[in-house]
Protein backbone atom coordinates (compact mmCIF):
# COMPACT_ATOMS: atom_id res chain seq x y z
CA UNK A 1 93.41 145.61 129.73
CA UNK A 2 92.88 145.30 125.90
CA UNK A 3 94.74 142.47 124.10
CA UNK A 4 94.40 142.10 120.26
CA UNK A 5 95.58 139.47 117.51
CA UNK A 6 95.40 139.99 113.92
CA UNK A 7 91.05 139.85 113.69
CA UNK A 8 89.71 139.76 117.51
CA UNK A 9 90.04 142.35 120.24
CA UNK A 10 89.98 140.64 123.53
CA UNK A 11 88.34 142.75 126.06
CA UNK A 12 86.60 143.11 129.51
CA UNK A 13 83.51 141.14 129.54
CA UNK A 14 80.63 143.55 131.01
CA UNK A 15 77.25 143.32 132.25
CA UNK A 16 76.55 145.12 128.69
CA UNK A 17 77.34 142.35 126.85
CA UNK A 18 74.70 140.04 128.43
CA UNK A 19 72.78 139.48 124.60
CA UNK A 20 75.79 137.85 123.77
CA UNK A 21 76.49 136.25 125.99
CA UNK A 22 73.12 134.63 126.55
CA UNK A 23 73.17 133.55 122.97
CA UNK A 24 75.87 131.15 123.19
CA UNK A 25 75.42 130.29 126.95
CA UNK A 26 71.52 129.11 126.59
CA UNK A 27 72.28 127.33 123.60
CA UNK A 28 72.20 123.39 124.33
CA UNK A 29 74.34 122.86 121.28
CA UNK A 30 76.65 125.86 121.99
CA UNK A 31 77.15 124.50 126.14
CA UNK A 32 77.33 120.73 125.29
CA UNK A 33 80.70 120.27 126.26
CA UNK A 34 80.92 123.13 129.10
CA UNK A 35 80.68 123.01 132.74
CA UNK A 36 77.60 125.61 132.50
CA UNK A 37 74.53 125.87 130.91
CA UNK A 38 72.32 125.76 129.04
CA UNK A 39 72.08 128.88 131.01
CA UNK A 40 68.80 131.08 131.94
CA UNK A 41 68.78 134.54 132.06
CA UNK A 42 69.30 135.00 135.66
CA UNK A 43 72.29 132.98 135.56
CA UNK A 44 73.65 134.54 132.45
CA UNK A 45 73.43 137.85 134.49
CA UNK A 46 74.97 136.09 137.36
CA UNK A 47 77.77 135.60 135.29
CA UNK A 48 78.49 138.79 134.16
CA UNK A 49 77.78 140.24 137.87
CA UNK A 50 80.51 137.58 138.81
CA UNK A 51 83.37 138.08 136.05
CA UNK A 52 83.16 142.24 136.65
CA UNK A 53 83.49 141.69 140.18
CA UNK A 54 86.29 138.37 140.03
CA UNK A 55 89.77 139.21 141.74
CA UNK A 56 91.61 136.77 140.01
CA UNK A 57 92.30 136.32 136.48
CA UNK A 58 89.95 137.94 134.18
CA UNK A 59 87.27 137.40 131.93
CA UNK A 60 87.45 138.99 128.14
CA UNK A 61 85.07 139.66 125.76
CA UNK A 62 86.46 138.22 122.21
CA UNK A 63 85.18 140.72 119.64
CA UNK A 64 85.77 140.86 116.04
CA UNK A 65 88.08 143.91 115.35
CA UNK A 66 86.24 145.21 111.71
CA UNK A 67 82.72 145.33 113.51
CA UNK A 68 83.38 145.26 117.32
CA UNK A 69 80.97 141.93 117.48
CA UNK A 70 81.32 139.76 120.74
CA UNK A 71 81.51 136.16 119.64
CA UNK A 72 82.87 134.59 122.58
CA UNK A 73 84.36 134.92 126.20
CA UNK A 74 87.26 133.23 127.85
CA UNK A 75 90.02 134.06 130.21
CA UNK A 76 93.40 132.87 132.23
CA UNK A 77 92.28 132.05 135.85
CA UNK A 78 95.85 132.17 137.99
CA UNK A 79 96.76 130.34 140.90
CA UNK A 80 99.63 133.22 141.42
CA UNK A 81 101.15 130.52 144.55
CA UNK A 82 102.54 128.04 141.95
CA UNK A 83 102.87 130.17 139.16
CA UNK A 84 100.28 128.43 136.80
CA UNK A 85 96.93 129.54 135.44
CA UNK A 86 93.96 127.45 133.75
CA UNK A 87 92.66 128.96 130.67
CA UNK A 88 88.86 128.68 129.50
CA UNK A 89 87.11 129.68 126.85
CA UNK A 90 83.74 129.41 124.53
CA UNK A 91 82.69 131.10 121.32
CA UNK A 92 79.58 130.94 119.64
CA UNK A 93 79.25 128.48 117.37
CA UNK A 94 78.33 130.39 114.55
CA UNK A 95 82.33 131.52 114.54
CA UNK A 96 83.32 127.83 115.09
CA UNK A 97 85.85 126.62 112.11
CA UNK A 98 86.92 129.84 111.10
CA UNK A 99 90.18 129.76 113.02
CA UNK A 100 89.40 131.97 115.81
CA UNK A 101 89.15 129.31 118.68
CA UNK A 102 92.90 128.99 118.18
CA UNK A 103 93.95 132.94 117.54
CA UNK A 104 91.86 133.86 120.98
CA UNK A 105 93.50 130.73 122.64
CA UNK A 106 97.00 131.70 121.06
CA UNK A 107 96.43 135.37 122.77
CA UNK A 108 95.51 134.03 126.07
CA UNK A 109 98.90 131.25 126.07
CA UNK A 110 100.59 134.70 125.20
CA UNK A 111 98.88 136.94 127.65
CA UNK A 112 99.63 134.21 130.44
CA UNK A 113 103.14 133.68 129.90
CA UNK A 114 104.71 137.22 128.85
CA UNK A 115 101.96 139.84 130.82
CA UNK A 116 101.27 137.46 133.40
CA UNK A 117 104.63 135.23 133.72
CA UNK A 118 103.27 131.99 134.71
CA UNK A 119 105.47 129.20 134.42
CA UNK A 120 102.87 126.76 133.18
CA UNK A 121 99.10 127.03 131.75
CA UNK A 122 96.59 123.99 131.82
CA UNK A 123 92.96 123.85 130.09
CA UNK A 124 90.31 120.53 130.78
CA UNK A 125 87.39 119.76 128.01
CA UNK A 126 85.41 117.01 127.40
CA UNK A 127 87.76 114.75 125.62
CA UNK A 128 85.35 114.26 122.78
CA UNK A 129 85.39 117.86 122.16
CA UNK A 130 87.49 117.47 119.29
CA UNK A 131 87.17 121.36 118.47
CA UNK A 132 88.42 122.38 121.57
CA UNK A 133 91.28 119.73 121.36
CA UNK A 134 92.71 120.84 118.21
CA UNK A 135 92.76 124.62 119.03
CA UNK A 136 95.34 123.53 122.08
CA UNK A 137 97.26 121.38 119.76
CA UNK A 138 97.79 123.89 117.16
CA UNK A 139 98.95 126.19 120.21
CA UNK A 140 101.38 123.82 121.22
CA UNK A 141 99.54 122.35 124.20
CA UNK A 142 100.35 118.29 124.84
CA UNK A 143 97.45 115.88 126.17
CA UNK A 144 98.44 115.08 129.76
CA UNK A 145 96.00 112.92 130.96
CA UNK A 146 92.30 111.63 130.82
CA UNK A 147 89.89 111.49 133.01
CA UNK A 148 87.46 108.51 132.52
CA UNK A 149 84.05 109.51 133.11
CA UNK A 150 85.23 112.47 135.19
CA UNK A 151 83.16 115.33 133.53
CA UNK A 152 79.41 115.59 133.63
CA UNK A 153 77.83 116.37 130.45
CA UNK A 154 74.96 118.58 131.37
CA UNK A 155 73.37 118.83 128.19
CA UNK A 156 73.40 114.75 127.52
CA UNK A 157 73.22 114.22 131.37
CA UNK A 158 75.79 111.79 131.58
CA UNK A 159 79.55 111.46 132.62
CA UNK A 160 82.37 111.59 129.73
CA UNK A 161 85.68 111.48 129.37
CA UNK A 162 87.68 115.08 130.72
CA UNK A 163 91.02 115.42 128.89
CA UNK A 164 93.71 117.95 130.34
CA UNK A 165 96.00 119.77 128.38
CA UNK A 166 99.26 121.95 129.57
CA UNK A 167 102.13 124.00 128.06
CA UNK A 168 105.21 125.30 130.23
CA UNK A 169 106.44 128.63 129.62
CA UNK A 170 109.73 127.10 128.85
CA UNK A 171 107.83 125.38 125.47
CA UNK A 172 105.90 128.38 124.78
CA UNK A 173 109.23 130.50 124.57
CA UNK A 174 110.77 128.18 122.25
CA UNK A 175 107.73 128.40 119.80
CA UNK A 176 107.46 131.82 119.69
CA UNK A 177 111.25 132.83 119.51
């Protein structure tokens, strides 16, 4: 499946796009605030081996649609039983603050409720991640909780603050109609 927005084409994520993928993944300043990483090589591989071989939800390449670039992965993980899905993302950070964190993120809300017709959509990040916050705000996503000291921060090696955002369907429908 190939999803695009107005200046990304979301794609696959293959074992092809590994020297992307290890840029941003092995990057201390790029992984601060994620649940991997800094990554090796053998675990960026790992990766890939893992997302072209996952059976639920999918993994997508985010590539700039003039040049074809991959400047990020992400994907919708569902949990098909209750009708929700988790969405996750990264992009390197020399395409932070240009307004793609939120057009990928938009795609993915849309991709989860209208191709994949979830009823509700959830994302954690480290509640200081302020980036990451605003791109789910701007998508219509509402703060639900946070988690004191429940996310360890592998780059600073010590336990922050996880905040959890969500969005029903119901919300997403009435933003988009």
């Amino acid at each position: 499946m190939i999803l695009t927005t107005k200046r990304l084409t979301l794609r696959p994520l293959t074992v092809d796009d590994f020297e992307a993928v290890h840029s941003w993944g092995s990057n201390p300043d790029n992984v601060r605030y994620m649940s991997f990483g800094p990554n090796a090589e053998s675990e960026t591989r790992a990766f890939l081996e893992m997302s072209a071989n996952r059976k639920v939800g999918r993994d997508f390449a985010v590539c700039l649609r003039e040049s074809g670039k991959v400047i990020g992965s992400g994907g919708v993980y569902p949990d098909k039983e209750n009708d929700t899905g988790v969405l996750g993302w990264i992009l390197h950070m020399d395409y932070w603050k240009q307004g793609y964190g939120t057009e990928f993120a938009a795609e993915l809300i849309r991709y989860g409720f209208e191709d994949l017709k979830l009823r509700r959509l959830t994302a954690p990040c480290a509640a200081v991640n302020y980036g990451s916050c605003r791109v789910m705000e701007r998508n219509g996503m509402r703060r639900e909780a946070t988690h004191v000291k429940a996310f360890w921060a592998r780059v600073d090696k010590k336990w922050i603050d996880e905040a959890v955002y969500a969005i029903l369907a119901d919300e997403y429908f009435e933003r988009v109609v």
